[in-house]
Protein backbone atom coordinates (compact mmCIF):
# COMPACT_ATOMS: atom_id res chain seq x y z
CA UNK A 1 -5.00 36.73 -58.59
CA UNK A 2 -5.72 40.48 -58.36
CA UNK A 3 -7.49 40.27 -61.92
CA UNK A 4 -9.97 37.24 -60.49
CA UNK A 5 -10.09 39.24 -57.17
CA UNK A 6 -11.56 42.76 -59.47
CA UNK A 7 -13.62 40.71 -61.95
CA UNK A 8 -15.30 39.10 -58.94
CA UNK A 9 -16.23 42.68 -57.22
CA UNK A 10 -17.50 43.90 -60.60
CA UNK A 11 -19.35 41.64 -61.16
CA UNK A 12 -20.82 41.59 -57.53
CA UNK A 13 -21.30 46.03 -58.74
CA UNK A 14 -23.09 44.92 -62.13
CA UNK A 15 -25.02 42.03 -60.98
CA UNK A 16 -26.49 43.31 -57.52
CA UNK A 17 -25.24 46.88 -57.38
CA UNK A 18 -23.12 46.34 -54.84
CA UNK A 19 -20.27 48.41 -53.99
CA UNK A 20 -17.51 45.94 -53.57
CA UNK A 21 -13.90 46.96 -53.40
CA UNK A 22 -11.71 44.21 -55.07
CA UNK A 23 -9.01 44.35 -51.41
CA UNK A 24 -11.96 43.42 -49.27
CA UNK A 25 -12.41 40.35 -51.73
CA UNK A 26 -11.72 36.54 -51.15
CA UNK A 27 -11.17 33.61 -53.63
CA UNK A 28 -11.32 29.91 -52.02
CA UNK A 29 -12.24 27.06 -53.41
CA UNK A 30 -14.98 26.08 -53.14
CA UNK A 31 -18.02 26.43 -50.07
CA UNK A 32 -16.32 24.32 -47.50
CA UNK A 33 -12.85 26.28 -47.34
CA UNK A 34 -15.37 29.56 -47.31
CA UNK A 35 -16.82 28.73 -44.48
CA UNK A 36 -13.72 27.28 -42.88
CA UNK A 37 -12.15 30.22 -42.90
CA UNK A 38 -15.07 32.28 -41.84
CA UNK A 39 -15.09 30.52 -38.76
CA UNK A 40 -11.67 30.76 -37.86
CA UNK A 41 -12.11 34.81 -38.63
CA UNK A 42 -15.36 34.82 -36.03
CA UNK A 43 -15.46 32.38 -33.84
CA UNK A 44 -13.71 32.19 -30.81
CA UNK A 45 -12.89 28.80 -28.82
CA UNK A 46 -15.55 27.21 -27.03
CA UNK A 47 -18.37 29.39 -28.73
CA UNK A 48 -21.37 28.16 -29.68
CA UNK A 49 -21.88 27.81 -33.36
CA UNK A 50 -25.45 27.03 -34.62
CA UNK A 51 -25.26 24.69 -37.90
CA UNK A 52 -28.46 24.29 -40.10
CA UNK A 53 -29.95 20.87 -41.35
CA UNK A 54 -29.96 19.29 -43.48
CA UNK A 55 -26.11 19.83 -42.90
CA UNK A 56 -23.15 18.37 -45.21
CA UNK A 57 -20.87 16.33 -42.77
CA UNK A 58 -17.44 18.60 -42.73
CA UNK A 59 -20.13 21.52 -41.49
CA UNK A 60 -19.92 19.85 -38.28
CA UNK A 61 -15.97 18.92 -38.47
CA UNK A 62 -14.87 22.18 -38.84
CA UNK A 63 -16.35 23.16 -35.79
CA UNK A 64 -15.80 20.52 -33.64
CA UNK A 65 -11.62 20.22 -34.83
């Protein structure tokens, strides 16, 4: 995992000259677990989370679950 983890950041350096360091890196897979776990990292309960439309469907599950 530590291999996907650094070819991820360097490409992140290469592609957009970012300065990424590979332990502040995070695999999922795919959008939904991303922002799944985002939430759970930054939002507190009862918060108010603003969700975009058009809007896939589990946008709105994860926050109100």
């Amino acid at each position: 995992m530590s291999a996907l983890l650094e070819a991820i950041a360097e490409k992140q350096r290469r592609d957009h000259d970012l300065a990424v360091d590979s332990n502040r890196v995070v695999a999922t897979a795919g959008a939904t677990e991303a922002l799944l776990l985002t939430l759970l990292t930054t939002a507190k309960a009862g918060e108010k989370v603003v969700i975009p439309t058009p809007v896939w469907p589990q946008y709105r599950l994860q926050v109100t679950k």
